[in-house]
Every structure is written in structure tokens, then in C-alpha cells.
N, C-alpha and C. Protein backbone atom coordinates (compact mmCIF):
# COMPACT_ATOMS: atom_id res chain seq x y z
N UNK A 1 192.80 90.98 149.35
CA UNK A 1 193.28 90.19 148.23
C UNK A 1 194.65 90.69 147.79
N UNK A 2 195.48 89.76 147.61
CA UNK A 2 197.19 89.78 147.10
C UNK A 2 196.57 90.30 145.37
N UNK A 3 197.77 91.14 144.91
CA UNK A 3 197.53 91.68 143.97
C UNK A 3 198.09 90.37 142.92
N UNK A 4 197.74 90.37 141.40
CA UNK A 4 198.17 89.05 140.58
C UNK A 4 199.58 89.16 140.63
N UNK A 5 200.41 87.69 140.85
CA UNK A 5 201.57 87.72 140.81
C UNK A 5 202.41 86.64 139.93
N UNK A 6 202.74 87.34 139.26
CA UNK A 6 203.54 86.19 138.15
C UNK A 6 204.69 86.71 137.40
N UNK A 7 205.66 86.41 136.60
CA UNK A 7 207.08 86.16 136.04
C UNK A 7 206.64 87.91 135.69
N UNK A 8 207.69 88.50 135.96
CA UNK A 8 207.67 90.16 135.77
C UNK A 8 208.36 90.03 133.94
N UNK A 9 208.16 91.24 132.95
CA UNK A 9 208.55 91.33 131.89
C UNK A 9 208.42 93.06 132.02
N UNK A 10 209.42 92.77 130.86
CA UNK A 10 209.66 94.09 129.95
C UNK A 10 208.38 94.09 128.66
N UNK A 11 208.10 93.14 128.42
CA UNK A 11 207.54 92.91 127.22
C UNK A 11 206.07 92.29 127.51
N UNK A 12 204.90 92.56 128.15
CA UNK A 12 204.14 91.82 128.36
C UNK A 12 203.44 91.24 127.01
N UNK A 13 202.59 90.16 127.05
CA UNK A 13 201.36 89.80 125.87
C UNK A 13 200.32 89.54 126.54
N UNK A 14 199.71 91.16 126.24
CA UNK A 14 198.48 91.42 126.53
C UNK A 14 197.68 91.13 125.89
N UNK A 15 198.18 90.95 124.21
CA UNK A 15 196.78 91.03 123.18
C UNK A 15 196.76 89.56 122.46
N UNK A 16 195.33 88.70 122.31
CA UNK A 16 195.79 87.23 121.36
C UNK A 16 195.32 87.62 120.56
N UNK A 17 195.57 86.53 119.53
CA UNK A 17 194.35 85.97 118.33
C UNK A 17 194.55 84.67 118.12
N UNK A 18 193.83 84.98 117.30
CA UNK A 18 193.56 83.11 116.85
C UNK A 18 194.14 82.81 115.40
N UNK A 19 194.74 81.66 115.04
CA UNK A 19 194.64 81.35 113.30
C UNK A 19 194.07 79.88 113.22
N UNK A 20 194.19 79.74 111.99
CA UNK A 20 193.49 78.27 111.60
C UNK A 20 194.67 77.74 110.82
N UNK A 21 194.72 76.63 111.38
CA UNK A 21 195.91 75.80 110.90
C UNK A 21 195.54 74.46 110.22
N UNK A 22 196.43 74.18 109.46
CA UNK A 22 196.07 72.23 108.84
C UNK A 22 196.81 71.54 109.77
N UNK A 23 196.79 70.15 109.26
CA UNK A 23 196.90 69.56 109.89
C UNK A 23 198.67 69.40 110.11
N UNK A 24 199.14 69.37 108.53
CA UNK A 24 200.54 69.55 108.88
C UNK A 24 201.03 70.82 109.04
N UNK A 25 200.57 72.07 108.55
CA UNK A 25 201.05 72.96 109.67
C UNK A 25 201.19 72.69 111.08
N UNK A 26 200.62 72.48 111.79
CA UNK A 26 200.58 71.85 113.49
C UNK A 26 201.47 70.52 113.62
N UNK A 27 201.54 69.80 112.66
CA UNK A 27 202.56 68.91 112.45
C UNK A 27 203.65 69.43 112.57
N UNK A 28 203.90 70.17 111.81
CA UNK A 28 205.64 71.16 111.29
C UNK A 28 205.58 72.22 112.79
N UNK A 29 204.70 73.12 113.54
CA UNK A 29 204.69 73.84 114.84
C UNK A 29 204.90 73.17 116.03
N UNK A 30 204.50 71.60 115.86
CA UNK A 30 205.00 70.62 116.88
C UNK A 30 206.09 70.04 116.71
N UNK A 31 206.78 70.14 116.02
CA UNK A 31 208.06 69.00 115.66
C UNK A 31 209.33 70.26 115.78
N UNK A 32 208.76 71.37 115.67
CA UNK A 32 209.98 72.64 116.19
C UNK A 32 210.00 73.07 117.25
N UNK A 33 208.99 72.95 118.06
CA UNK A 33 208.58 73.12 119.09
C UNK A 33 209.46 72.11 120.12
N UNK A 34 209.18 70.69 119.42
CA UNK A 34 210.08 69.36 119.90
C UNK A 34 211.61 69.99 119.91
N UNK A 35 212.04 70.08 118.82
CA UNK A 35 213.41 69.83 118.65
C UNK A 35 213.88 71.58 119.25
N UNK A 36 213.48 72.62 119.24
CA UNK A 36 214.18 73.56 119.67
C UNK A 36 213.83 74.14 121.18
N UNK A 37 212.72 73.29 121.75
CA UNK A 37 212.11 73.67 123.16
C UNK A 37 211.71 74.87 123.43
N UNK A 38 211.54 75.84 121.77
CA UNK A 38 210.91 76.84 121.73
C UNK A 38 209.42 76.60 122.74
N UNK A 39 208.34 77.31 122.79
CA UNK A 39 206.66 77.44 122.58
C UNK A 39 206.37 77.51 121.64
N UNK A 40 205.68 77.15 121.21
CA UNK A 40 204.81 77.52 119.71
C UNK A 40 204.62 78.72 119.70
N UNK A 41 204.06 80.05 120.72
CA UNK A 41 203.84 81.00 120.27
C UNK A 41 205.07 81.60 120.28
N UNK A 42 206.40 81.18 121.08
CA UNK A 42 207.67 82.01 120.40
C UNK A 42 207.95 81.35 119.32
N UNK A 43 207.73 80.46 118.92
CA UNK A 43 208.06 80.29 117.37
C UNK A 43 207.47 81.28 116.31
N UNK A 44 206.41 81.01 116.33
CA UNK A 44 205.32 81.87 115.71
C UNK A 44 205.57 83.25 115.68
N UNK A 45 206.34 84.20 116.59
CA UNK A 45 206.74 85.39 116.69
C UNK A 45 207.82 85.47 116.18
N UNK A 46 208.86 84.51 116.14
CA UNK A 46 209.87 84.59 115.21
C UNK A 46 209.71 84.36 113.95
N UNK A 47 209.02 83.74 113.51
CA UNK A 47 208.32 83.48 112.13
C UNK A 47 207.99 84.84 112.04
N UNK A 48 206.78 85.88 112.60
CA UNK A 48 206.47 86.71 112.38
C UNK A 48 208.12 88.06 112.31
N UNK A 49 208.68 87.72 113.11
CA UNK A 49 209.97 88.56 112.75
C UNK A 49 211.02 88.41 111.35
N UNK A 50 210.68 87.11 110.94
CA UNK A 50 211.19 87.16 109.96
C UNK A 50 211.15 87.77 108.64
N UNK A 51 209.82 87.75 108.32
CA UNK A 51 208.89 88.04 107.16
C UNK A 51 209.03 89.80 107.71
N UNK A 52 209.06 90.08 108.77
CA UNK A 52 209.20 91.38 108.78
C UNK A 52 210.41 91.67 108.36
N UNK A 53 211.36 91.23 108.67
CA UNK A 53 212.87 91.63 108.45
C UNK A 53 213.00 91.37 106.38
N UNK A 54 212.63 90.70 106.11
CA UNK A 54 212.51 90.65 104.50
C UNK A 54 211.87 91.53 104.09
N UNK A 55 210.57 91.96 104.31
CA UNK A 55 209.57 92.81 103.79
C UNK A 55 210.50 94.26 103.84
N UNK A 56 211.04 94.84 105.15
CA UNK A 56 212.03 96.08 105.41
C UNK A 56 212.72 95.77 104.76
N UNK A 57 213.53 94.95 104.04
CA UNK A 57 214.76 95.09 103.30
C UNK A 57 214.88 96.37 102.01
């Protein structure tokens, strides 16, 4: 057996979770998703970078 082979990183994501969203939250995660051709979960990590970068201030 070939060992798993896929897009090499510096940064893997090894770990998930889950959240619970409404309906227009997922509304508003799809429509940025649209317009910046982000993923939702790099959105979501930048969201999460943000609130970090305020909180350190």
C-alpha cells in the first residue's frame, strides 16, 4: 500500500469541531464565502484571528 498522499503543508488541520449555526448565520458564511472565494472554514479562522488580535490589544 502507497502511503496517504495529498497537498503537503506547513500547517496541517488535524483537529475539528463542530458549532451550531442559524439560519442567517450560514446565510452571512455563504454569501462571503461567494464573494471572497474564501472556504468557510478559512473564513471562520480569520474571524477567529480577529477577536484574537482585539482581545491581545
Amino acid at each position: 500500500m502507497s502511503p496517504r498522499t495529498g497537498r503537503p503543508t506547513n500547517d496541517p488541520k488535524k483537529l475539528s469541531t463542530r458549532i451550531r449555526l442559524s439560519e442567517e448565520d450560514v446565510r452571512i458564511l455563504d454569501y462571503c464565502a461567494k464573494v471572497t472565494g474564501l472556504t468557510k472554514a478559512e473564513i471562520i479562522r480569520q474571524g477567529i484571528k480577529e477577536v484574537y488580535a482585539k482581545i491581545k490589544k
